[in-house]
C-alpha atoms as a PDB file:
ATOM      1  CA  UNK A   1     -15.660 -37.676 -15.299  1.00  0.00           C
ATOM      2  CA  UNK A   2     -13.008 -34.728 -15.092  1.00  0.00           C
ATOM      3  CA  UNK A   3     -13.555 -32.797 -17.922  1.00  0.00           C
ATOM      4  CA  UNK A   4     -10.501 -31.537 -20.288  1.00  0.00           C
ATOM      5  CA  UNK A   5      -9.957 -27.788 -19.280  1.00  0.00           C
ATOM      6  CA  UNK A   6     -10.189 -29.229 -15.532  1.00  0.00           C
ATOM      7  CA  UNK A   7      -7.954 -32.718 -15.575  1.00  0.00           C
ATOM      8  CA  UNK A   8      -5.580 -32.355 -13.465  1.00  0.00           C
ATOM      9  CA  UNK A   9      -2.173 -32.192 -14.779  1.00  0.00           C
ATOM     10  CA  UNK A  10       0.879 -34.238 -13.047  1.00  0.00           C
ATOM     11  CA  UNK A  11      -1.417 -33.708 -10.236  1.00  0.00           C
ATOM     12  CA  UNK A  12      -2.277 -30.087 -10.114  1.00  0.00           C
ATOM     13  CA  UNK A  13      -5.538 -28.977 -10.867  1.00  0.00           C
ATOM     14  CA  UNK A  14      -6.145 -26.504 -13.175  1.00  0.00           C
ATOM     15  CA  UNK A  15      -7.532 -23.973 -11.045  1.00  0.00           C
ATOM     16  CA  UNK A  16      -4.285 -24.206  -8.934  1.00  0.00           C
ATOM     17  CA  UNK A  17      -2.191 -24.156 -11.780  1.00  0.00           C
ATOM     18  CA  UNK A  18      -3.909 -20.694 -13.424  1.00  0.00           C
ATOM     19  CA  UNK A  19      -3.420 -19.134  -9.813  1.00  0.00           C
ATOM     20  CA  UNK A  20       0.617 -20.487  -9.646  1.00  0.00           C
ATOM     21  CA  UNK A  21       0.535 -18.597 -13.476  1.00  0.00           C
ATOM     22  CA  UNK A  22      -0.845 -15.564 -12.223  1.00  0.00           C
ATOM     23  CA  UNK A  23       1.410 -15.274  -9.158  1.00  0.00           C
ATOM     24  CA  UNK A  24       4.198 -15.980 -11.215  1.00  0.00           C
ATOM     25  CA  UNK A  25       3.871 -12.840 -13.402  1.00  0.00           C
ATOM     26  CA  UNK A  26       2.786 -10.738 -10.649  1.00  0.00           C
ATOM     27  CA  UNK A  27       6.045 -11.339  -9.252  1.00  0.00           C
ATOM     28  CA  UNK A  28       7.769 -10.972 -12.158  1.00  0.00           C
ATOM     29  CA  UNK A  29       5.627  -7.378 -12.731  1.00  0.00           C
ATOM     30  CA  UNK A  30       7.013  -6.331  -9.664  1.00  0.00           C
ATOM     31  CA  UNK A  31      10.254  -7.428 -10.343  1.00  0.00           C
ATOM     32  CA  UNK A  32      10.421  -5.316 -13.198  1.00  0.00           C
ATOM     33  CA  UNK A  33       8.857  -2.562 -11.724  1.00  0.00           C
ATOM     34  CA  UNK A  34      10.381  -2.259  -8.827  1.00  0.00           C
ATOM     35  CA  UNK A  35      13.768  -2.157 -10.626  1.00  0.00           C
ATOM     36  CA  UNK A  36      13.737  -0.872 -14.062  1.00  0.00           C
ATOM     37  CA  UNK A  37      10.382   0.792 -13.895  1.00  0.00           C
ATOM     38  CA  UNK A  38       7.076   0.853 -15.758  1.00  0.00           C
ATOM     39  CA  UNK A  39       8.451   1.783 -19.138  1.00  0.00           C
ATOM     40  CA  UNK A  40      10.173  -1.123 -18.838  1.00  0.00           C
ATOM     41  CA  UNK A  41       6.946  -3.687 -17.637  1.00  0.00           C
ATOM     42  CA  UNK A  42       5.829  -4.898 -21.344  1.00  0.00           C
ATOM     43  CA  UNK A  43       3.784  -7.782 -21.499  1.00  0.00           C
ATOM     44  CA  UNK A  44       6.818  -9.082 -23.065  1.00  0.00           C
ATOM     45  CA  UNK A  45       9.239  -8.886 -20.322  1.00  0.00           C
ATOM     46  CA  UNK A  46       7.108  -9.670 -17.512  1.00  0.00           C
ATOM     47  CA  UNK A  47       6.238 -13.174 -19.758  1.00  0.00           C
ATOM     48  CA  UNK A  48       9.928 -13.720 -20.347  1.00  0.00           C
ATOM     49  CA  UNK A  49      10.800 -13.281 -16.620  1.00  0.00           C
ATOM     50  CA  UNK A  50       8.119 -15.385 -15.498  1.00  0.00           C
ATOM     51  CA  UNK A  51       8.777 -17.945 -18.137  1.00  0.00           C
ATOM     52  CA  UNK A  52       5.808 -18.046 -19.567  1.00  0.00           C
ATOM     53  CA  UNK A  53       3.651 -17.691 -23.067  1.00  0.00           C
ATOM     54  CA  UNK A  54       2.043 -14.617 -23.375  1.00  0.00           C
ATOM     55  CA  UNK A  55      -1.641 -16.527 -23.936  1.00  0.00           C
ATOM     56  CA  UNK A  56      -1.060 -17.071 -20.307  1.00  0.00           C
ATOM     57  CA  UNK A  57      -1.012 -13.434 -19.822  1.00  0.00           C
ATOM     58  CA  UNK A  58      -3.913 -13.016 -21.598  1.00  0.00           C
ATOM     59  CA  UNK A  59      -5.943 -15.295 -19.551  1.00  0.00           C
ATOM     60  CA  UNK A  60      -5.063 -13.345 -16.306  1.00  0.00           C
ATOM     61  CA  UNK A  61      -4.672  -9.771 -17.379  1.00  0.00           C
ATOM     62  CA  UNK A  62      -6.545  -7.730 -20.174  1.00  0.00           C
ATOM     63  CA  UNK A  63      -3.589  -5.119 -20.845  1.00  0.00           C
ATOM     64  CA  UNK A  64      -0.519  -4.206 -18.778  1.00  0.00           C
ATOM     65  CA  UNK A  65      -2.149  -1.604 -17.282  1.00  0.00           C
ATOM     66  CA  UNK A  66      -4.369  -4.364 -15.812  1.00  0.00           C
ATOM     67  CA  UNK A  67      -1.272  -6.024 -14.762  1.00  0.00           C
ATOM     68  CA  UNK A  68       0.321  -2.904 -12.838  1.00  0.00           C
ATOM     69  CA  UNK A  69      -2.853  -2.161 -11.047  1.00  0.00           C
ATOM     70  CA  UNK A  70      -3.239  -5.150  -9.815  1.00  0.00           C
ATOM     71  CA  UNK A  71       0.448  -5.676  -8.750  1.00  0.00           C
ATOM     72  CA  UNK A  72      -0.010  -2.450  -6.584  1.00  0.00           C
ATOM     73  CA  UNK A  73      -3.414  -3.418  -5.396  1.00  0.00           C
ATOM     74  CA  UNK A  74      -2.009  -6.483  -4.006  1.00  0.00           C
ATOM     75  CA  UNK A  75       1.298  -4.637  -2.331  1.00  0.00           C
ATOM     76  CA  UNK A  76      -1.459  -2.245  -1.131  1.00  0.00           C
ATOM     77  CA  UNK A  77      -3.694  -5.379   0.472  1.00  0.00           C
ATOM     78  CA  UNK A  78      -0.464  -6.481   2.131  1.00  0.00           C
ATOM     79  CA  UNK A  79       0.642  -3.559   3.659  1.00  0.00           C
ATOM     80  CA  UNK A  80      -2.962  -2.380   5.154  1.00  0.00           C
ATOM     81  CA  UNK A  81      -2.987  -6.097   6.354  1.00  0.00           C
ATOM     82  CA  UNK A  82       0.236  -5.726   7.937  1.00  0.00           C
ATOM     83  CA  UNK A  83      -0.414  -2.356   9.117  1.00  0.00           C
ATOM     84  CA  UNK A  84      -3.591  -3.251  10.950  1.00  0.00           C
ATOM     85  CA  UNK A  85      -2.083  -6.198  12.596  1.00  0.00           C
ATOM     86  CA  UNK A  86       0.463  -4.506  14.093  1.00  0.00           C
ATOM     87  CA  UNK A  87      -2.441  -1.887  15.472  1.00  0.00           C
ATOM     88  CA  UNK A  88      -4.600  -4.505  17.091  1.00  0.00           C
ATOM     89  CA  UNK A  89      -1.365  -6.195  18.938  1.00  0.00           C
ATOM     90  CA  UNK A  90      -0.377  -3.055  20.363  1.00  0.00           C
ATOM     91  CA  UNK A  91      -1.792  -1.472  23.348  1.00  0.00           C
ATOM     92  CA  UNK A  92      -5.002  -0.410  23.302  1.00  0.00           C
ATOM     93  CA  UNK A  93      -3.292   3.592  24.258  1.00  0.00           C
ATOM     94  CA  UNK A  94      -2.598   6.010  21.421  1.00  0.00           C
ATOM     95  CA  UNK A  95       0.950   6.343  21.526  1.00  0.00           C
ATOM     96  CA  UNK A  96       1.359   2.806  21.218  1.00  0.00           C
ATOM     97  CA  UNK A  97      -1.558   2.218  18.419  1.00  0.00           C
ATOM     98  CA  UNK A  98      -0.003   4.703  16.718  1.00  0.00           C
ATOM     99  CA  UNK A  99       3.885   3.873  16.806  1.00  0.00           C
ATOM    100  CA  UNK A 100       2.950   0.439  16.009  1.00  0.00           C
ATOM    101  CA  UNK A 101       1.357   1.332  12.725  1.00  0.00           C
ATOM    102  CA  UNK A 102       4.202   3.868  11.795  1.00  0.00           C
ATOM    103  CA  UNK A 103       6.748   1.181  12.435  1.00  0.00           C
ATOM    104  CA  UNK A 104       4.748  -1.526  10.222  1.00  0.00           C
ATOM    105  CA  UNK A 105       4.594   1.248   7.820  1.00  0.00           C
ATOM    106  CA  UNK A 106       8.399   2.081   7.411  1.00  0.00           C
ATOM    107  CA  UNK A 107       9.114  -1.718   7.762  1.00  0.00           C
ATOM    108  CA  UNK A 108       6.882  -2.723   4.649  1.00  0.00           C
ATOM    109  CA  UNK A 109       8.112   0.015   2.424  1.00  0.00           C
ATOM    110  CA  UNK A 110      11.576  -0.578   3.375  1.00  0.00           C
ATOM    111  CA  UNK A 111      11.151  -4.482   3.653  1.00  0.00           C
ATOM    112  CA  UNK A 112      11.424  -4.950   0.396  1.00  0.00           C
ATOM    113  CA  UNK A 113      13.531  -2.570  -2.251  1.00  0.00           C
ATOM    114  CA  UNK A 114      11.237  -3.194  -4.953  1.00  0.00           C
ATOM    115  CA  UNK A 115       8.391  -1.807  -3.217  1.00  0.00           C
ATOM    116  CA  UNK A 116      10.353   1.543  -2.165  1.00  0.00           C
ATOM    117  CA  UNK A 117      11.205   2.550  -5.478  1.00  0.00           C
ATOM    118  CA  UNK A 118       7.110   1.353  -6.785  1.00  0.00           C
ATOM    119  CA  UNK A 119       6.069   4.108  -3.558  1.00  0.00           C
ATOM    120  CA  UNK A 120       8.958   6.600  -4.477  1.00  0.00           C
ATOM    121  CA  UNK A 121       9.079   6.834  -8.093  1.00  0.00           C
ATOM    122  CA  UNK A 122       6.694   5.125  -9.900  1.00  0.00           C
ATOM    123  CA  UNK A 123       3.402   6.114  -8.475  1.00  0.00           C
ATOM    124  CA  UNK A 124       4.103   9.764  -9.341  1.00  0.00           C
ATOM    125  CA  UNK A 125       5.404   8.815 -12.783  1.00  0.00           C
ATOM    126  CA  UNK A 126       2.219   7.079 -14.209  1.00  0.00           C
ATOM    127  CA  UNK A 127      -1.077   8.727 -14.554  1.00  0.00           C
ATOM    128  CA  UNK A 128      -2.654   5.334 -13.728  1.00  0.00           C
ATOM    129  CA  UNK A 129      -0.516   5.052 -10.755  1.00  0.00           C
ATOM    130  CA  UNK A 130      -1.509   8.903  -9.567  1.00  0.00           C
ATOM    131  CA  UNK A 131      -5.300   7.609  -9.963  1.00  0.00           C
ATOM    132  CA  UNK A 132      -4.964   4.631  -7.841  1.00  0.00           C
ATOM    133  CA  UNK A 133      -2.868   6.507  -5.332  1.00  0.00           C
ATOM    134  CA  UNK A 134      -5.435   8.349  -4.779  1.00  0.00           C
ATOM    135  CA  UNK A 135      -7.579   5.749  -3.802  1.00  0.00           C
ATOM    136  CA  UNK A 136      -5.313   3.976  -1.607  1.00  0.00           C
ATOM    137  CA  UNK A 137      -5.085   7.093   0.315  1.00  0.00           C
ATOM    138  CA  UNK A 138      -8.805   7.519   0.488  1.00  0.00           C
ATOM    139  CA  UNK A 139      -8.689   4.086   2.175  1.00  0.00           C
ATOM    140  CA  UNK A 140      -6.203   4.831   4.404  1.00  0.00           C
ATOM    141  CA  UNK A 141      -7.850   7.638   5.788  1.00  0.00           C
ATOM    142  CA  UNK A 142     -10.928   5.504   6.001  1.00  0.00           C
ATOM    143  CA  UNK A 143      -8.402   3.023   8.295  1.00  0.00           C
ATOM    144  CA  UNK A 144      -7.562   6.446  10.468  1.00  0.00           C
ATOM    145  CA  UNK A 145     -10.788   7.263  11.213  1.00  0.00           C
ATOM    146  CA  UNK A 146     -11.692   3.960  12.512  1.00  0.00           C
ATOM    147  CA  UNK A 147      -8.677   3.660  14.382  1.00  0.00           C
ATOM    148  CA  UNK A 148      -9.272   7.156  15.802  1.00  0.00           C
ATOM    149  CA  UNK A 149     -12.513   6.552  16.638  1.00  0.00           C
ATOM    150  CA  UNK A 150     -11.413   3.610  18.686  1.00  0.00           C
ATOM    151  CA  UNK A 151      -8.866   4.601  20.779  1.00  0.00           C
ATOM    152  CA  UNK A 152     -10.075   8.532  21.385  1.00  0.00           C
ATOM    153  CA  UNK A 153     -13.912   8.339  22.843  1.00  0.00           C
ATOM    154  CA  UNK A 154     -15.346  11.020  23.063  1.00  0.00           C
ATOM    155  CA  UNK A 155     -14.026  12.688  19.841  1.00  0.00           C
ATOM    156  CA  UNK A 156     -14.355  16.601  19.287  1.00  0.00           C
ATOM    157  CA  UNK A 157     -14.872  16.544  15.860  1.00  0.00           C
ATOM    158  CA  UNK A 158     -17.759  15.904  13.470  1.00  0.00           C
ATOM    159  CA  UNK A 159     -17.649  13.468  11.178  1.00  0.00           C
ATOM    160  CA  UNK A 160     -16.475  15.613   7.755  1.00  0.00           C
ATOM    161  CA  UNK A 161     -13.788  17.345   9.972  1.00  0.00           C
ATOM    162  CA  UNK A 162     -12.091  14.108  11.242  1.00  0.00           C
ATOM    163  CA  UNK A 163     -12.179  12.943   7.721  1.00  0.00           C
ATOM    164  CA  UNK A 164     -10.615  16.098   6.337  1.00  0.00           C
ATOM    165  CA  UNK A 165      -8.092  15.708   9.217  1.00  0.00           C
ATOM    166  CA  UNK A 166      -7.591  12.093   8.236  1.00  0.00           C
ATOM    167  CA  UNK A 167      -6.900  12.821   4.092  1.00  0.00           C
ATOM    168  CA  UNK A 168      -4.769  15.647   5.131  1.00  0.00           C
ATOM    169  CA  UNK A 169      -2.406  13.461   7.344  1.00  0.00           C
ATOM    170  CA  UNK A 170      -2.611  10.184   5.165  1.00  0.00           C
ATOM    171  CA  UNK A 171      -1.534  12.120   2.116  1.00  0.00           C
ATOM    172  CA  UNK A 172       0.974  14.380   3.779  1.00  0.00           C
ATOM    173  CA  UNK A 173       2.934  11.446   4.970  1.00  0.00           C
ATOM    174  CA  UNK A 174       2.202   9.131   1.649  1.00  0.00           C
ATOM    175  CA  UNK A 175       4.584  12.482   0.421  1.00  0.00           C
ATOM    176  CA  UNK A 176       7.144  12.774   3.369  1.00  0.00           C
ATOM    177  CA  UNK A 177       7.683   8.651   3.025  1.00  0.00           C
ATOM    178  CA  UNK A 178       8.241   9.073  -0.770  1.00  0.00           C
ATOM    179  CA  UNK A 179      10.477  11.602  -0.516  1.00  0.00           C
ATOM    180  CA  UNK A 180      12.666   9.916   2.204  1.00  0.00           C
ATOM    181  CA  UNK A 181      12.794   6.638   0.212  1.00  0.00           C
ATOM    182  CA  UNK A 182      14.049   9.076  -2.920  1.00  0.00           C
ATOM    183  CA  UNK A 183      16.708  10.136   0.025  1.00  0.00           C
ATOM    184  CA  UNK A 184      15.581  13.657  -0.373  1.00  0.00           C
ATOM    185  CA  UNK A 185      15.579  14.396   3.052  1.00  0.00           C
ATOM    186  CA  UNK A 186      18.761  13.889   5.906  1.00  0.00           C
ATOM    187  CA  UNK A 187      17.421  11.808   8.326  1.00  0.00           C
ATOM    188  CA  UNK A 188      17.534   8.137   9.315  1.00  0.00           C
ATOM    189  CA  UNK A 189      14.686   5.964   9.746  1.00  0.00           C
ATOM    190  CA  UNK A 190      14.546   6.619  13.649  1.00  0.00           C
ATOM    191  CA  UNK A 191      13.843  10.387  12.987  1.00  0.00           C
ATOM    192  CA  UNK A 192      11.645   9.790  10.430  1.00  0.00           C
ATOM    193  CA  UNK A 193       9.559   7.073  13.214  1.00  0.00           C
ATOM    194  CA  UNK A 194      10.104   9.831  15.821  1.00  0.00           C
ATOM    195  CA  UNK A 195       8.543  12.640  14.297  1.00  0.00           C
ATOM    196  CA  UNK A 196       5.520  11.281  12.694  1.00  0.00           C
ATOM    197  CA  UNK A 197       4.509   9.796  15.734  1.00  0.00           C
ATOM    198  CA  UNK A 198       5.125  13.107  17.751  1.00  0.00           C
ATOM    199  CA  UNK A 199       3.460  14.887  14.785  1.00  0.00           C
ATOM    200  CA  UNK A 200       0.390  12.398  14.767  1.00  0.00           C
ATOM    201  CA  UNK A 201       0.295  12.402  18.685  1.00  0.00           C
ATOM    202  CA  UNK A 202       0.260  16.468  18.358  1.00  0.00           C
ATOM    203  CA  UNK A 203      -2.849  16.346  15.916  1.00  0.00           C
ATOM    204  CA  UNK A 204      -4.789  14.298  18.566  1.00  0.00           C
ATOM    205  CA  UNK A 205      -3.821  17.029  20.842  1.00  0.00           C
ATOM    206  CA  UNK A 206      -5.111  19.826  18.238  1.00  0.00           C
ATOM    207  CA  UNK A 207      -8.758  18.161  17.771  1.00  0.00           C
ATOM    208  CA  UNK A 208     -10.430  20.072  20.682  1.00  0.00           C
ATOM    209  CA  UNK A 209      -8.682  23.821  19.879  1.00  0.00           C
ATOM    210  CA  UNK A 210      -9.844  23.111  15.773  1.00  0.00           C
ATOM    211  CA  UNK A 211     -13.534  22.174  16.628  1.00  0.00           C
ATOM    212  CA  UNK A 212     -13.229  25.381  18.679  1.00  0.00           C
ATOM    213  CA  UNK A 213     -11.688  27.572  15.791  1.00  0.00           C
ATOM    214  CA  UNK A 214     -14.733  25.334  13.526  1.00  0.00           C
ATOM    215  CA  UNK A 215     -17.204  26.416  15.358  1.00  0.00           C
END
């Protein structure tokens, strides 16, 4: 027998019915997020924009802090999924790995105009953000070196100095995509394609004269 907290209800279980809840105010986090900010996320709006009680906030998210991590850590799922993809379709040559994943890049972030202002403006405006920023880039790098690894055999470099490479670009460019979403800088998204793939193509280039300089 089907007990209460799992009978189905007009058909829907109630598993499926606690994840519809949970999407629900994700989207609705990011909704606010994405265009009036994080001052603005209170457990209050994001229940009133996903039309739902706040007990069913409760049962998905400890705090809204809990809530804008995990909107980001799902954005951040999708675009490393999307990122990836792209890679392994591509050529198996480094120009074309690597323009592939710098145009699923600047398509994700720009995809969607919620997500551009979350990347330009609200990760540097919440110390929780900043933390988890951080770790996405840490991941990314992570996603470089692997990448690296697989199109460029042999590889100069040791282990710590491709991974110092790696953080240096990831974060570099986390900056230079921020502040061209902010429109900080004069140049349209072809430029902006252009020269981080000449600029990543150039570091390849660099790895033999550093492991010189290194050793």
């Amino acid at each position: 027998m089907t007990s209460p907290r799992t009978r189905p209800y007009r058909g829907v279980p109630a598993e499926q019915r606690r994840a519809l809840r949970r999407a629900a105010l994700l989207e609705a986090g990011l909704e606010l997020l994405g265009t009036s900010g994080w001052a603005a996320t209170t457990v209050r709006g994001v229940c009133t924009q996903a039309g739902l009680n706040d007990r069913y906030f409760y049962e998905n998210f400890t705090d809204r802090d809990a809530l804008l991590l995990a909107i980001v850590d799902e954005q951040a799922a999708r675009g490393t999924a999307e990122i990836l993809d792209a890679a392994r379709r591509s050529p198996r040559r480094l120009q074309d790995r690597i323009r592939a994943s710098v145009d699923a890049t600047v398509d994700f972030l720009t995809g969607d105009p919620r997500l551009s202002r979350v990347f330009a403006h609200e990760f540097p405006a919440h110390p929780l953000l900043q933390e988890r920023r951080r770790q996405i880039i840490q991941s990314l790098t992570t996603i470089f070196i692997a990448q690296t690894r697989e199109v460029l055999d042999p590889l100069p470099l040791s282990d710590t100095d491709l991974e110092l490479t790696g953080l240096t670009l990831t974060s570099g460019l986390w900056d230079l995509l921020a502040a061209w979403l902010r429109g900080d800088l004069g140049i349209g998204r072809d430029h902006l394609v252009d020269y981080t793939v000449a600029l990543l193509l150039t570091t390849t280039d660099l790895a033999a004269p550093l492991h010189h300089r290194l050793r």
